[in-house]
N, C-alpha and C. Protein backbone atom coordinates (compact mmCIF):
# COMPACT_ATOMS: atom_id res chain seq x y z
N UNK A 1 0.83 -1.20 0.00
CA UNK A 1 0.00 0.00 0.00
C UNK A 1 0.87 1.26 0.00
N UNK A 2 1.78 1.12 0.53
CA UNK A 2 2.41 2.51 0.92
C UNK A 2 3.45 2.56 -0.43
N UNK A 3 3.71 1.66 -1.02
CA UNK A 3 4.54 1.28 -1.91
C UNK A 3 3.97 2.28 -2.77
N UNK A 4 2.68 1.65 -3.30
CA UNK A 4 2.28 2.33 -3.86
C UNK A 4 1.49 3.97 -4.02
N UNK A 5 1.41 4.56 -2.98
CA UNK A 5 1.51 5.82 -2.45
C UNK A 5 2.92 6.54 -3.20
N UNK A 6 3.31 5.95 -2.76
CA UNK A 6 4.86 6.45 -3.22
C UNK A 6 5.00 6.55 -4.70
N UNK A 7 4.91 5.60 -5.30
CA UNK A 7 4.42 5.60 -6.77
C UNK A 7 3.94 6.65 -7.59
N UNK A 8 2.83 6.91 -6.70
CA UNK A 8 2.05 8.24 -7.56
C UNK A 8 2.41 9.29 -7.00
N UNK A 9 3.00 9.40 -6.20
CA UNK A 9 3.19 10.56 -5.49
C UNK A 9 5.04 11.17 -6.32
N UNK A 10 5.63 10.01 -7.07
CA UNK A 10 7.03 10.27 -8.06
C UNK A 10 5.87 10.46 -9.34
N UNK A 11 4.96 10.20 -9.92
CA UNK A 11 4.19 10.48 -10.92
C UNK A 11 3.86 11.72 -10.98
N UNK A 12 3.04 12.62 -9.72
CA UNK A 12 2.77 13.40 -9.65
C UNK A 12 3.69 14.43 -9.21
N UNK A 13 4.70 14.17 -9.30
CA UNK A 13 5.81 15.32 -9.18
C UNK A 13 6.42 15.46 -10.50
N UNK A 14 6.66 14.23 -11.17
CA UNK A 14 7.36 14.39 -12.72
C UNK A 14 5.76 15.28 -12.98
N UNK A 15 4.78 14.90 -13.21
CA UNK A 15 4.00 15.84 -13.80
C UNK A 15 4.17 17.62 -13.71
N UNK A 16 4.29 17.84 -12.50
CA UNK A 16 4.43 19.00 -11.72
C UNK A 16 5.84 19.93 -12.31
N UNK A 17 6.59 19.07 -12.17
CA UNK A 17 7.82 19.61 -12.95
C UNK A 17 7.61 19.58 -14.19
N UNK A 18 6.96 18.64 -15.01
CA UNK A 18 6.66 18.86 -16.54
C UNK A 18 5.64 20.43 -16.93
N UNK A 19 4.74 20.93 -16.08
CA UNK A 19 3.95 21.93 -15.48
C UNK A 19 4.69 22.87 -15.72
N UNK A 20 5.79 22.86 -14.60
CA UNK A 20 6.80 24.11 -14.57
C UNK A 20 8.12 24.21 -15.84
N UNK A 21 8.27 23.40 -16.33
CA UNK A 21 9.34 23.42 -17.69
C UNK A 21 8.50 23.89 -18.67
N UNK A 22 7.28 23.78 -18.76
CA UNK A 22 5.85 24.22 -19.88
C UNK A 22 6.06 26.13 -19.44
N UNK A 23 5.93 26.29 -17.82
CA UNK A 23 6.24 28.16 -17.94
C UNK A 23 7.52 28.69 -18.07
N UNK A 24 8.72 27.49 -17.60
CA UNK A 24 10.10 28.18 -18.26
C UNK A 24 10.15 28.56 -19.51
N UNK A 25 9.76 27.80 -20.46
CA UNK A 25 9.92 27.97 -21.86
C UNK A 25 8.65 28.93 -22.32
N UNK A 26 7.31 29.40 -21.80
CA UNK A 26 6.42 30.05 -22.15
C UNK A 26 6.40 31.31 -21.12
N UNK A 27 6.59 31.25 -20.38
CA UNK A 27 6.59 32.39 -19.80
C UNK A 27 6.52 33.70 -19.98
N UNK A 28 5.15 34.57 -19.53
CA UNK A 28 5.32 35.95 -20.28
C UNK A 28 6.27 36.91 -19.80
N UNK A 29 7.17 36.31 -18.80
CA UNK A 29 7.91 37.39 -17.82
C UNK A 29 9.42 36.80 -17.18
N UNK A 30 10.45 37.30 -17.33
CA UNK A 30 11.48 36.42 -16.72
C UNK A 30 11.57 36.30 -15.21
N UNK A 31 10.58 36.67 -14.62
CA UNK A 31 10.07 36.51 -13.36
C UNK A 31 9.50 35.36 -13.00
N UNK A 32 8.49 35.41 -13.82
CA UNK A 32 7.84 33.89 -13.92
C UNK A 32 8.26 32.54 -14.36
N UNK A 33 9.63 32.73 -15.33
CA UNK A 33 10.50 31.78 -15.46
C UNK A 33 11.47 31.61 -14.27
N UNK A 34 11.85 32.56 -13.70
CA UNK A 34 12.85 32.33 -12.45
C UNK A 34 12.11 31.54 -11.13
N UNK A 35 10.71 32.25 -11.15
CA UNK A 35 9.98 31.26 -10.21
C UNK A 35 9.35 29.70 -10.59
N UNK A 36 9.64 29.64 -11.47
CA UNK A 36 9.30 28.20 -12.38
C UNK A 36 10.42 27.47 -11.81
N UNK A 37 11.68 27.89 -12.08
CA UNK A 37 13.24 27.28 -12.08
C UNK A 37 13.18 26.87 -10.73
N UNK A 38 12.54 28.07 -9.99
CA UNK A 38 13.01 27.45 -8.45
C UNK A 38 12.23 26.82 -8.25
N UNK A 39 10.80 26.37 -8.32
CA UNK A 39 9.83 25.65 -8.20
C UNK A 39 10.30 24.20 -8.64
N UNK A 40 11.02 24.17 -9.94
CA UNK A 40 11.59 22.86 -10.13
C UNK A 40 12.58 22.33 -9.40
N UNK A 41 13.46 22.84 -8.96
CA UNK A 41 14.56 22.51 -8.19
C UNK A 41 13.69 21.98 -6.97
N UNK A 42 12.58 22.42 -6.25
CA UNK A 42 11.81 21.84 -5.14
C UNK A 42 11.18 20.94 -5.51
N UNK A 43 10.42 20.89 -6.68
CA UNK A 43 10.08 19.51 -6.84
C UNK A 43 11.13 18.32 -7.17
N UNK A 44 11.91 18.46 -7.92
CA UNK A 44 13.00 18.05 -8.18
C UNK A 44 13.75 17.13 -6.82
N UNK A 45 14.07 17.48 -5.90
CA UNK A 45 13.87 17.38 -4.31
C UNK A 45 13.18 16.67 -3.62
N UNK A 46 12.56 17.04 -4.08
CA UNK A 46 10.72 15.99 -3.54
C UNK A 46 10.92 14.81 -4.24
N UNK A 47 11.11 14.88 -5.61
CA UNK A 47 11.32 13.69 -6.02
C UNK A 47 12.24 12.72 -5.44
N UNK A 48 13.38 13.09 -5.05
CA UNK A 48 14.70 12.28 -5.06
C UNK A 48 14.07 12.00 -3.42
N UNK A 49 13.71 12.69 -2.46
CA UNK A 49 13.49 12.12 -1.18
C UNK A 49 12.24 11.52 -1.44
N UNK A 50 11.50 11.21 -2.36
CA UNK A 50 10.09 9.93 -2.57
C UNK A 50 10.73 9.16 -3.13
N UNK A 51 11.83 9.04 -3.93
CA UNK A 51 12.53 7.97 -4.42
C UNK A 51 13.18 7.58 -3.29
N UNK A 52 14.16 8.16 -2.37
CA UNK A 52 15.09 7.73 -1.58
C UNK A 52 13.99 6.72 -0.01
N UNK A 53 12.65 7.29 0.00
CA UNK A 53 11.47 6.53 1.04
C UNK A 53 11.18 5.65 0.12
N UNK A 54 11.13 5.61 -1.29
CA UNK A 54 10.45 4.54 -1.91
C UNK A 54 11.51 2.81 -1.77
N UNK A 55 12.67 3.85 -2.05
CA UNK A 55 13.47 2.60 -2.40
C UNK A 55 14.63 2.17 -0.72
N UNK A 56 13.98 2.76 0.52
CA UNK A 56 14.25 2.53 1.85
C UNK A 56 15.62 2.47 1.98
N UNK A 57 16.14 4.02 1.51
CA UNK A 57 17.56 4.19 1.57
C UNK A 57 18.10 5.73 2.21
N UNK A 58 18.36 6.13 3.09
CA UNK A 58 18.61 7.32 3.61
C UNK A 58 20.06 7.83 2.69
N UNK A 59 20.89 7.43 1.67
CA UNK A 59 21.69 7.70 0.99
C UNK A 59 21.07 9.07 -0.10
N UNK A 60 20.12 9.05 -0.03
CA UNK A 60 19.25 10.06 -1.04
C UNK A 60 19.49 11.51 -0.39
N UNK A 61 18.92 11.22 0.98
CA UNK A 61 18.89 12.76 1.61
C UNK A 61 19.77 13.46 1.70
N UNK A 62 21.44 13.34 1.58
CA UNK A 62 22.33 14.28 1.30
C UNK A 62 22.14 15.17 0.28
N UNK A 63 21.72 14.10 -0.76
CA UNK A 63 21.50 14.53 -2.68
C UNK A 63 20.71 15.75 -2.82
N UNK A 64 18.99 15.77 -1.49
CA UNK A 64 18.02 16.38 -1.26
C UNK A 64 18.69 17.73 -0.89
N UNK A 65 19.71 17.64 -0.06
CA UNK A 65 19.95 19.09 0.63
C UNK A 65 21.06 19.98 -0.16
N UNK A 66 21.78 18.72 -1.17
CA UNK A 66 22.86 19.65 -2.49
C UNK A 66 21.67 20.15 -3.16
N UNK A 67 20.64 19.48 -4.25
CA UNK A 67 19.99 19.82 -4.75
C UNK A 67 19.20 21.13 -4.21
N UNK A 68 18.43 21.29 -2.81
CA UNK A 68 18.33 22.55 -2.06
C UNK A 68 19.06 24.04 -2.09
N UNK A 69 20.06 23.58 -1.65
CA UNK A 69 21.16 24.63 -2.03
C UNK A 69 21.44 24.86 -3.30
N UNK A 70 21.77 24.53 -4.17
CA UNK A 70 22.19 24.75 -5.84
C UNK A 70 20.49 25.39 -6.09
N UNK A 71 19.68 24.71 -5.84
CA UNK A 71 18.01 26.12 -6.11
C UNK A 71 18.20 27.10 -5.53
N UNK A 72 18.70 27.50 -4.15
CA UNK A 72 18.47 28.37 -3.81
C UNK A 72 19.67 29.90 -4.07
N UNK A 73 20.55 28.96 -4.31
CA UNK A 73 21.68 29.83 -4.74
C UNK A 73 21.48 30.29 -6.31
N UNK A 74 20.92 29.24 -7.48
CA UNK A 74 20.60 29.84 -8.29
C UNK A 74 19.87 31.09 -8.36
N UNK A 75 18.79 30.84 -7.94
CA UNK A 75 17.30 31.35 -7.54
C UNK A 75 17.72 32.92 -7.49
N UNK A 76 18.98 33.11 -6.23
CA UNK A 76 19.36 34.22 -6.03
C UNK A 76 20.22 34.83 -6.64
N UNK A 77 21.06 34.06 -7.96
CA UNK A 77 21.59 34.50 -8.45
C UNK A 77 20.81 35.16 -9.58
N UNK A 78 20.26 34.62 -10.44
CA UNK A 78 19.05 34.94 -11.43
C UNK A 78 18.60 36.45 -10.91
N UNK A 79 18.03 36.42 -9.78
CA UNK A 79 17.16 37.78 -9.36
C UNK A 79 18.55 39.08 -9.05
N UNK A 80 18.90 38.52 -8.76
CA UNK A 80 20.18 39.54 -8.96
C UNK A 80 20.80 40.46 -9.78
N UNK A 81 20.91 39.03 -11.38
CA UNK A 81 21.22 39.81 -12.33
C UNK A 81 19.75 40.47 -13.05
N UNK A 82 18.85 40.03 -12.53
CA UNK A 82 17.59 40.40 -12.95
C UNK A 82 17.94 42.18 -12.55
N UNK A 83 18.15 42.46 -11.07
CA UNK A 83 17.80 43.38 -10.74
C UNK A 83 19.04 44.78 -10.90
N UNK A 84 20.40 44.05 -10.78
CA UNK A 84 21.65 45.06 -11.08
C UNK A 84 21.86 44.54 -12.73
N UNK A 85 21.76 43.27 -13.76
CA UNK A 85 22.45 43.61 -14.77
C UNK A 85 24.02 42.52 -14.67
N UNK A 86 24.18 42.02 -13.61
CA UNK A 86 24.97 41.44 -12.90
C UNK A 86 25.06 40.38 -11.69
N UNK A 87 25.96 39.57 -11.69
CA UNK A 87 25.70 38.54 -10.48
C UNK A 87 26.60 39.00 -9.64
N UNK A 88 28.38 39.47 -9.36
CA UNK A 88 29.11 39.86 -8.83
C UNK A 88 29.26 41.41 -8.66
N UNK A 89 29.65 41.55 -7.50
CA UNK A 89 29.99 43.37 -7.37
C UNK A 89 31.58 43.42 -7.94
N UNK A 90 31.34 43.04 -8.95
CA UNK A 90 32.74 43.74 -10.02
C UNK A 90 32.75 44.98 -10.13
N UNK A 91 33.88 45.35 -10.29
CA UNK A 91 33.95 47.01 -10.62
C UNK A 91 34.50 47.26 -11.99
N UNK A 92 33.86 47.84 -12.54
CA UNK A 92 33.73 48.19 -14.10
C UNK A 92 34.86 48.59 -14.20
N UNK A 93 35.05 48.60 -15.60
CA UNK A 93 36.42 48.22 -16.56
C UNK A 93 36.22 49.58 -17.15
N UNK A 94 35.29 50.45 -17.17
CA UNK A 94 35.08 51.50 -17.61
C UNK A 94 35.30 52.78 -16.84
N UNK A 95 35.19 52.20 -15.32
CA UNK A 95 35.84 53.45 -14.58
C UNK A 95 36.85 54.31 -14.65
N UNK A 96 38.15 53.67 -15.16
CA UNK A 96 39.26 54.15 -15.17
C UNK A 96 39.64 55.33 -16.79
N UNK A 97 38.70 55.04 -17.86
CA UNK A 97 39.11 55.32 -18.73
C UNK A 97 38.16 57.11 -18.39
């Protein structure tokens, strides 16, 4: 029973992420693609810890918390250059001239 819980519950996350790769690529706003991206990276997550309960292996949940971090660091990198134009506080090459 629970087996199968698990089952649909990796079904219904590939769906979910198939959902959100449908507004990365359509998206009317690069806002709405950046929140798509991070949305996948969480489901993405979800998946690997319903795989890692499905298949009764705690070796997964490290994978869960890299995968965590690499979304969230993206996430913030994206809005960043969204908002300066840039991901690093470099100092322009143009100052000097």
């Amino acid at each position: 029973m629970m087996q199968t819980v698990l089952l649909i519950s990796m079904m219904l996350l590939a769906l979910a992420i198939t959902g959100c790769l449908f507004r990365v690529l359509k998206g009317p706003s690069i806002a709405d693609r950046i929140a798509a991206l991070d949305t996948i990276g969480v489901n993405v997550a979800a998946e690997v810890a319903v795989a890692g309960a499905y298949m009764r292996s705690t070796a997964y949940f490290e994978l869960v918390l890299l995968i965590g971090i690499l979304a969230f660091i993206g996430t913030v990198a994206l809005a960043r250059y969204m908002e300066r134009g840039r991901v690093l506080n470099a100092p322009d090459d143009s100052a000097g001239d």
